[in-house]
PDB file of N, CA and C in Angstrom:
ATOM      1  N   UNK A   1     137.739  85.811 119.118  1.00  0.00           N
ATOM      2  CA  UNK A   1     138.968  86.213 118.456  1.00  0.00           C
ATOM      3  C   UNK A   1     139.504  87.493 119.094  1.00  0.00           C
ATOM      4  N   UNK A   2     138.490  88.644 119.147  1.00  0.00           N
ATOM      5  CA  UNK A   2     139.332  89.880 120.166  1.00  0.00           C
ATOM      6  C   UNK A   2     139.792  89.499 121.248  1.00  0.00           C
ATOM      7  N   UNK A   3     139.112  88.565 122.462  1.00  0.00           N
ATOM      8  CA  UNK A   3     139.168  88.232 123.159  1.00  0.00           C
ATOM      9  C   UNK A   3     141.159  87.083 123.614  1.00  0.00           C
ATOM     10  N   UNK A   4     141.077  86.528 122.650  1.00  0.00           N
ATOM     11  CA  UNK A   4     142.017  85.896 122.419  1.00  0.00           C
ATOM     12  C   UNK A   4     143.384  86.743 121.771  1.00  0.00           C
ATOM     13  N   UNK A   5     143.207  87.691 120.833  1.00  0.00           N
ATOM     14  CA  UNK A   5     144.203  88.907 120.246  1.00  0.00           C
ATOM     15  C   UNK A   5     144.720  89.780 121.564  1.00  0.00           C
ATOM     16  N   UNK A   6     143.506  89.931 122.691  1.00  0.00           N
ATOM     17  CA  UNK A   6     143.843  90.770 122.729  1.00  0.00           C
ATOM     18  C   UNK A   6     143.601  92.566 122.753  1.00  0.00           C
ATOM     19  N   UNK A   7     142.372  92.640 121.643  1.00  0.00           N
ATOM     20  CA  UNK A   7     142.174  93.481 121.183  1.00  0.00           C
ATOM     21  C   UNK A   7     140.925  93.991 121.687  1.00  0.00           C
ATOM     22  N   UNK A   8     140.337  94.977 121.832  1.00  0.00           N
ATOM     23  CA  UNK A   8     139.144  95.520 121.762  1.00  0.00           C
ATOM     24  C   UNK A   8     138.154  95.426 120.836  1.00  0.00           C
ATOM     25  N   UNK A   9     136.352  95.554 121.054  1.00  0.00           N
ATOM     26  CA  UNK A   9     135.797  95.325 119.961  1.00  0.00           C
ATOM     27  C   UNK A   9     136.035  96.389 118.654  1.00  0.00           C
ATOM     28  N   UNK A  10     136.479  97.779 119.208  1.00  0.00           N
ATOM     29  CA  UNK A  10     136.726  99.042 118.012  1.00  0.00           C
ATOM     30  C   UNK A  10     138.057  98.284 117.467  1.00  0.00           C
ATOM     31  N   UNK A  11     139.029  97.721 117.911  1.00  0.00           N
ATOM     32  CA  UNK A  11     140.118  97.794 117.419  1.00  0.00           C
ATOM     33  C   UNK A  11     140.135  96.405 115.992  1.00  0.00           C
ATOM     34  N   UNK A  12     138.777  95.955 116.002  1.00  0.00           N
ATOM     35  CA  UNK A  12     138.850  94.869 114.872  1.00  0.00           C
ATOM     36  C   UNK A  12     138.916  95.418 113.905  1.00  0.00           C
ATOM     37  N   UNK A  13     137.207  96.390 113.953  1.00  0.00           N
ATOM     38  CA  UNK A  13     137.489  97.173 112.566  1.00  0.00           C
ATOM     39  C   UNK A  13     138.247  98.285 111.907  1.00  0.00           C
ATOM     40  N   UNK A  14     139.110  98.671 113.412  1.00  0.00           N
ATOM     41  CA  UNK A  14     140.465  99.557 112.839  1.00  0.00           C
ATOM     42  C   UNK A  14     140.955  99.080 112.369  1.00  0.00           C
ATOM     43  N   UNK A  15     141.975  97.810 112.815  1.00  0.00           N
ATOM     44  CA  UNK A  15     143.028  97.152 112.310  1.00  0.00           C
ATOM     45  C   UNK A  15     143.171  96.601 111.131  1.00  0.00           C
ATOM     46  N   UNK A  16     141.376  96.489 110.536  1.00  0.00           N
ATOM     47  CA  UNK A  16     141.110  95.344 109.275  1.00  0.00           C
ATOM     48  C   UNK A  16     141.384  94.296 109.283  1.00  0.00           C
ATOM     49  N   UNK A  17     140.773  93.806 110.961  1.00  0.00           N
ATOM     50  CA  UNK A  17     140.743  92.749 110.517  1.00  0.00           C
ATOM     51  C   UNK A  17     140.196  91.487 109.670  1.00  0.00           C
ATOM     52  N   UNK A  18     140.819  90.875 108.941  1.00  0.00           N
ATOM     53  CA  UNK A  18     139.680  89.645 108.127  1.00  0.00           C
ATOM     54  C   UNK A  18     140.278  88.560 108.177  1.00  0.00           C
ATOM     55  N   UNK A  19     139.271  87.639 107.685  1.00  0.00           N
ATOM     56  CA  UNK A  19     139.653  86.095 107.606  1.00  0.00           C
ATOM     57  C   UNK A  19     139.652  85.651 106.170  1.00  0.00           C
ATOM     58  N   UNK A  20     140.881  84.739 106.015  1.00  0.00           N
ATOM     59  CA  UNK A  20     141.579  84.739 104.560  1.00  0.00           C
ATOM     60  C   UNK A  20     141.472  83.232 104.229  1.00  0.00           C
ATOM     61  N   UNK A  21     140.811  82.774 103.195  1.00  0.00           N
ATOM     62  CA  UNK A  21     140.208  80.661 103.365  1.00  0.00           C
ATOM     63  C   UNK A  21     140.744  80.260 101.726  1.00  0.00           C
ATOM     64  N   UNK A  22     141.421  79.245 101.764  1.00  0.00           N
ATOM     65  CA  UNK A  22     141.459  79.222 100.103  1.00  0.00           C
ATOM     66  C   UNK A  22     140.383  78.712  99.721  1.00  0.00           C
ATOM     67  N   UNK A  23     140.107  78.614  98.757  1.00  0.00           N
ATOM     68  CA  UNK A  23     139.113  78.357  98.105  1.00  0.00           C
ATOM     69  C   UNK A  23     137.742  79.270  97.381  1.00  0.00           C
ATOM     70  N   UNK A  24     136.645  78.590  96.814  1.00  0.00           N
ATOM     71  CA  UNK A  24     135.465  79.887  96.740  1.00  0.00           C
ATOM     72  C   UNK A  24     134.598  80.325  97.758  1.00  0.00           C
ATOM     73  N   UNK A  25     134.646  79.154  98.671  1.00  0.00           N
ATOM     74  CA  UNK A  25     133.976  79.353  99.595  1.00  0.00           C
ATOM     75  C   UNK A  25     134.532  79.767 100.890  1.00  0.00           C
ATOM     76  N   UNK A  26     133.497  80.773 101.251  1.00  0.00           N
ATOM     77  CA  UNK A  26     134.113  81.509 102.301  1.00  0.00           C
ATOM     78  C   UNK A  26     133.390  81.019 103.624  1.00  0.00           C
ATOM     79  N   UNK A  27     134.046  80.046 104.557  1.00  0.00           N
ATOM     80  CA  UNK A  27     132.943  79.164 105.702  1.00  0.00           C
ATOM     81  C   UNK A  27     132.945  80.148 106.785  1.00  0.00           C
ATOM     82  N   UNK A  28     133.836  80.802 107.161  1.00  0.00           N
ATOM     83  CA  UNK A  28     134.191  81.659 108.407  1.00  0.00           C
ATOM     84  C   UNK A  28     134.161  82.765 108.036  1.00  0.00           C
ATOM     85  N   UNK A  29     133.239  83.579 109.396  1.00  0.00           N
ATOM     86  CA  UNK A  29     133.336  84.910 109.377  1.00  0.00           C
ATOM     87  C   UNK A  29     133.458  85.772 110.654  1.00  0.00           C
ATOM     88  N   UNK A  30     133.607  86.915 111.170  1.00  0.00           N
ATOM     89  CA  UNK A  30     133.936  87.583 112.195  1.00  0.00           C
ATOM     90  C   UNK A  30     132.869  88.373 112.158  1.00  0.00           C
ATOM     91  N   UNK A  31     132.128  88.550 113.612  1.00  0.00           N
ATOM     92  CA  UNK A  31     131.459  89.364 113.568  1.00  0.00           C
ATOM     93  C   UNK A  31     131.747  90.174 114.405  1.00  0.00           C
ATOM     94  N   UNK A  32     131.155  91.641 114.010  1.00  0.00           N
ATOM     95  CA  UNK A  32     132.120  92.653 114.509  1.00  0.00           C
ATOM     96  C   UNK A  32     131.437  93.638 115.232  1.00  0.00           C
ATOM     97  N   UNK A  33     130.860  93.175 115.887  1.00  0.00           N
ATOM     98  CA  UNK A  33     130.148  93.260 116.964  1.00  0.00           C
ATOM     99  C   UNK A  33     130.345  92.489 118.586  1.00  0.00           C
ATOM    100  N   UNK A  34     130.926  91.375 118.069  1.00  0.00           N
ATOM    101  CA  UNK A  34     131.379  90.838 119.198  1.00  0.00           C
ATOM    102  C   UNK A  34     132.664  90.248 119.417  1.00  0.00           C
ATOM    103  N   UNK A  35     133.179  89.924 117.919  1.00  0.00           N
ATOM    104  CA  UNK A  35     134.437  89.600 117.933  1.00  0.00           C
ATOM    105  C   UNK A  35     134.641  88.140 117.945  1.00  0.00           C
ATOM    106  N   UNK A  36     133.486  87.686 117.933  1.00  0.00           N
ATOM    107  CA  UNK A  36     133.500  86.050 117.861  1.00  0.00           C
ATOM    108  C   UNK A  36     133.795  85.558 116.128  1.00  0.00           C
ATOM    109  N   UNK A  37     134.582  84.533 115.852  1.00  0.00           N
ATOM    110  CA  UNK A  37     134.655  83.727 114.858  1.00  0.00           C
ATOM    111  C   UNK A  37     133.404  82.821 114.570  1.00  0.00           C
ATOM    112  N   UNK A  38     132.787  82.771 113.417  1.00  0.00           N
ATOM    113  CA  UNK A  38     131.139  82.392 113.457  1.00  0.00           C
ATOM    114  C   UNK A  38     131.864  81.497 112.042  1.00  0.00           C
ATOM    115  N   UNK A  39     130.745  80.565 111.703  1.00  0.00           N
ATOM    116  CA  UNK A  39     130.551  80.084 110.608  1.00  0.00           C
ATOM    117  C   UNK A  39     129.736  81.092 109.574  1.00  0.00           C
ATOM    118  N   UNK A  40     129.669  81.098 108.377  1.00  0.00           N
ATOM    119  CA  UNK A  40     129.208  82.246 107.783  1.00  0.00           C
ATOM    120  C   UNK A  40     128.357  81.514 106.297  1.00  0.00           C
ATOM    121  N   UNK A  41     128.089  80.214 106.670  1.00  0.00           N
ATOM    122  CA  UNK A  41     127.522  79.211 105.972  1.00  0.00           C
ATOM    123  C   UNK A  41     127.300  77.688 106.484  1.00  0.00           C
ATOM    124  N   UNK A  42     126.320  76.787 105.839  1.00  0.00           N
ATOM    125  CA  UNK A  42     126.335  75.518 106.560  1.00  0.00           C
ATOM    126  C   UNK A  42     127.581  74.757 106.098  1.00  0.00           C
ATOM    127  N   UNK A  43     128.535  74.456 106.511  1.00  0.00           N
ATOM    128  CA  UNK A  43     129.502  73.458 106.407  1.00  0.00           C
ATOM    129  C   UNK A  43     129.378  71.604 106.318  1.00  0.00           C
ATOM    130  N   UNK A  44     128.869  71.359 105.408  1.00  0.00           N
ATOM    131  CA  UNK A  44     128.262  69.656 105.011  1.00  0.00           C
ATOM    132  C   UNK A  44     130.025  68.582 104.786  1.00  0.00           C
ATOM    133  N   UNK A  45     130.093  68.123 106.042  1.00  0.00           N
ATOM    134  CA  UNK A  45     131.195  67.332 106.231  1.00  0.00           C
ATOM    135  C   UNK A  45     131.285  66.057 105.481  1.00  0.00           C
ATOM    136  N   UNK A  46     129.813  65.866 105.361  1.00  0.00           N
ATOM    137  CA  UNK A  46     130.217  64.563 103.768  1.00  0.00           C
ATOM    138  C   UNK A  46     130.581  65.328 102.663  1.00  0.00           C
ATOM    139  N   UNK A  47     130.399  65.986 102.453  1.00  0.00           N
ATOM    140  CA  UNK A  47     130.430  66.880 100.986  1.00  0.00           C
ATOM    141  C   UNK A  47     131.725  67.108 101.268  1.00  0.00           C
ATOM    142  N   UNK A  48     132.663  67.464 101.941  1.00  0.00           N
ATOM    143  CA  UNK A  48     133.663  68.393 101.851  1.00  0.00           C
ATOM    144  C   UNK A  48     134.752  67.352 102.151  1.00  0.00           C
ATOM    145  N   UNK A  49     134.744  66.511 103.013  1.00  0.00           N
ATOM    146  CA  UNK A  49     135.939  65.263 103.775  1.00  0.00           C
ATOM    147  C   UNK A  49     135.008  63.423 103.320  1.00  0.00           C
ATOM    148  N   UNK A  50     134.170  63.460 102.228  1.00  0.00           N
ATOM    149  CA  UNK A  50     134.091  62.262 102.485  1.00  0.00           C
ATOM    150  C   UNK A  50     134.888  60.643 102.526  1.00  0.00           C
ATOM    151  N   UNK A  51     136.295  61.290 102.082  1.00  0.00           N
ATOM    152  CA  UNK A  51     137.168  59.916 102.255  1.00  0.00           C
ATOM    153  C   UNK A  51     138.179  60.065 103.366  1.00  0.00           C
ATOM    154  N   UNK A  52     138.241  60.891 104.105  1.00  0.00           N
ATOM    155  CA  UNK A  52     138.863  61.270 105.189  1.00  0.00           C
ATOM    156  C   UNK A  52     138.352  61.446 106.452  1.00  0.00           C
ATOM    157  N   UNK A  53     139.062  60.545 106.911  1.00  0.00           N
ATOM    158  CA  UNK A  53     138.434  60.662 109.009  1.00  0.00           C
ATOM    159  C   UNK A  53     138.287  61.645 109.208  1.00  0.00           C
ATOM    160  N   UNK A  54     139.674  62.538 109.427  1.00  0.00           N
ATOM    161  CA  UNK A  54     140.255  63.459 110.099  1.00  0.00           C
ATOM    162  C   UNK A  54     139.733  64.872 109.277  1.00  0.00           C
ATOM    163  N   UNK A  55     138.442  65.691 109.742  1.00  0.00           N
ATOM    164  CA  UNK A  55     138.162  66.837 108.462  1.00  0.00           C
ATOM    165  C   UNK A  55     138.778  67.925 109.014  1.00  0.00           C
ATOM    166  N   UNK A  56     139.401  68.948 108.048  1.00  0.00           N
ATOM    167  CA  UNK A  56     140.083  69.714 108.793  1.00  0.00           C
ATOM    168  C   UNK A  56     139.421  71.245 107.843  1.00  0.00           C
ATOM    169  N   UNK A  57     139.177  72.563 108.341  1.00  0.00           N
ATOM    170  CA  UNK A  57     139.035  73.395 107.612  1.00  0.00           C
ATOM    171  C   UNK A  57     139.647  74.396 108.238  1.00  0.00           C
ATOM    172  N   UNK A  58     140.897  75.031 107.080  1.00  0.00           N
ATOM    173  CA  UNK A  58     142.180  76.287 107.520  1.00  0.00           C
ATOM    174  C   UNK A  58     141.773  77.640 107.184  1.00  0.00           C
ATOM    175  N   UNK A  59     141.572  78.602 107.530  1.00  0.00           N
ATOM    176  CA  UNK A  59     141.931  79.995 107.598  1.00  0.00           C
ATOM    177  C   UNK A  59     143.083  80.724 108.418  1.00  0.00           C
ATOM    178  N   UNK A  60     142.894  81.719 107.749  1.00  0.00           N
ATOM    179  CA  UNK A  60     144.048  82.795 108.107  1.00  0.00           C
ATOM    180  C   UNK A  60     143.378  83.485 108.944  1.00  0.00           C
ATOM    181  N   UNK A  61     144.122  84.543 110.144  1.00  0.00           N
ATOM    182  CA  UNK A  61     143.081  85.988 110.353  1.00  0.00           C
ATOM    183  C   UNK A  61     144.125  86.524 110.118  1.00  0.00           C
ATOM    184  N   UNK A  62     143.754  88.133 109.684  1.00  0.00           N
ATOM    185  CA  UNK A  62     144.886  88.473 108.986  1.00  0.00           C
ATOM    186  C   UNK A  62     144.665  90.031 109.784  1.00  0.00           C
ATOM    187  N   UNK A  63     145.888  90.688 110.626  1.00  0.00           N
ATOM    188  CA  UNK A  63     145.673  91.672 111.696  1.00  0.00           C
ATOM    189  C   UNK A  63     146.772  92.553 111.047  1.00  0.00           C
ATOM    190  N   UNK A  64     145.871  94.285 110.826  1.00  0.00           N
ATOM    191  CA  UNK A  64     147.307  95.517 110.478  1.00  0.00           C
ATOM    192  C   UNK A  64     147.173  95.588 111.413  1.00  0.00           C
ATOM    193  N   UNK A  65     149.000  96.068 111.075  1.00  0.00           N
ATOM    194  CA  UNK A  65     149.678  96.805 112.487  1.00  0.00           C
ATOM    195  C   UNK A  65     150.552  95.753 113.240  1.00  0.00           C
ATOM    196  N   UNK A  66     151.045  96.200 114.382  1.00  0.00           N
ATOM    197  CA  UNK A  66     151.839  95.434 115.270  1.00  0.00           C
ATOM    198  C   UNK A  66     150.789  94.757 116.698  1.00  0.00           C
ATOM    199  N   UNK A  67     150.983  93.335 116.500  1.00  0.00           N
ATOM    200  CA  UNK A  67     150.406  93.197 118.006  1.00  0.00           C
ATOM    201  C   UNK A  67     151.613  92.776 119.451  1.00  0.00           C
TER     202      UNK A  67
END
């Protein structure tokens, strides 16, 4: 994700950056150390899409400031 922003690894946790998922569960996380987008739990694709081919799971990243 820095990598792709743009950004430096200091400039994640300046900016605040986070990741924004509806729901209770939070699947994605940033680690901020490297700046990679990680899973931040096991994600069980029968459980979550079982009548649907196509599984899809949306977040936000959500960046202060101007890029």
């Amino acid at each position: 994700v820095a990598k792709d922003l743009g950004l430096q690894l200091p400039e994640i946790r300046d900016r605040g950056v986070r990741i924004i998922e509806r729901g209770r569960t939070q699947y994605f996380g940033l680690n901020g150390k490297t700046g990679h987008l990680v899973t931040a739990e096991r994600i069980d694709r029968e459980q979550l899409c079982r009548l649907v081919e196509k599984c899809v799971l949306r977040c936000e990243l959500i960046v202060a400031g101007e890029m």
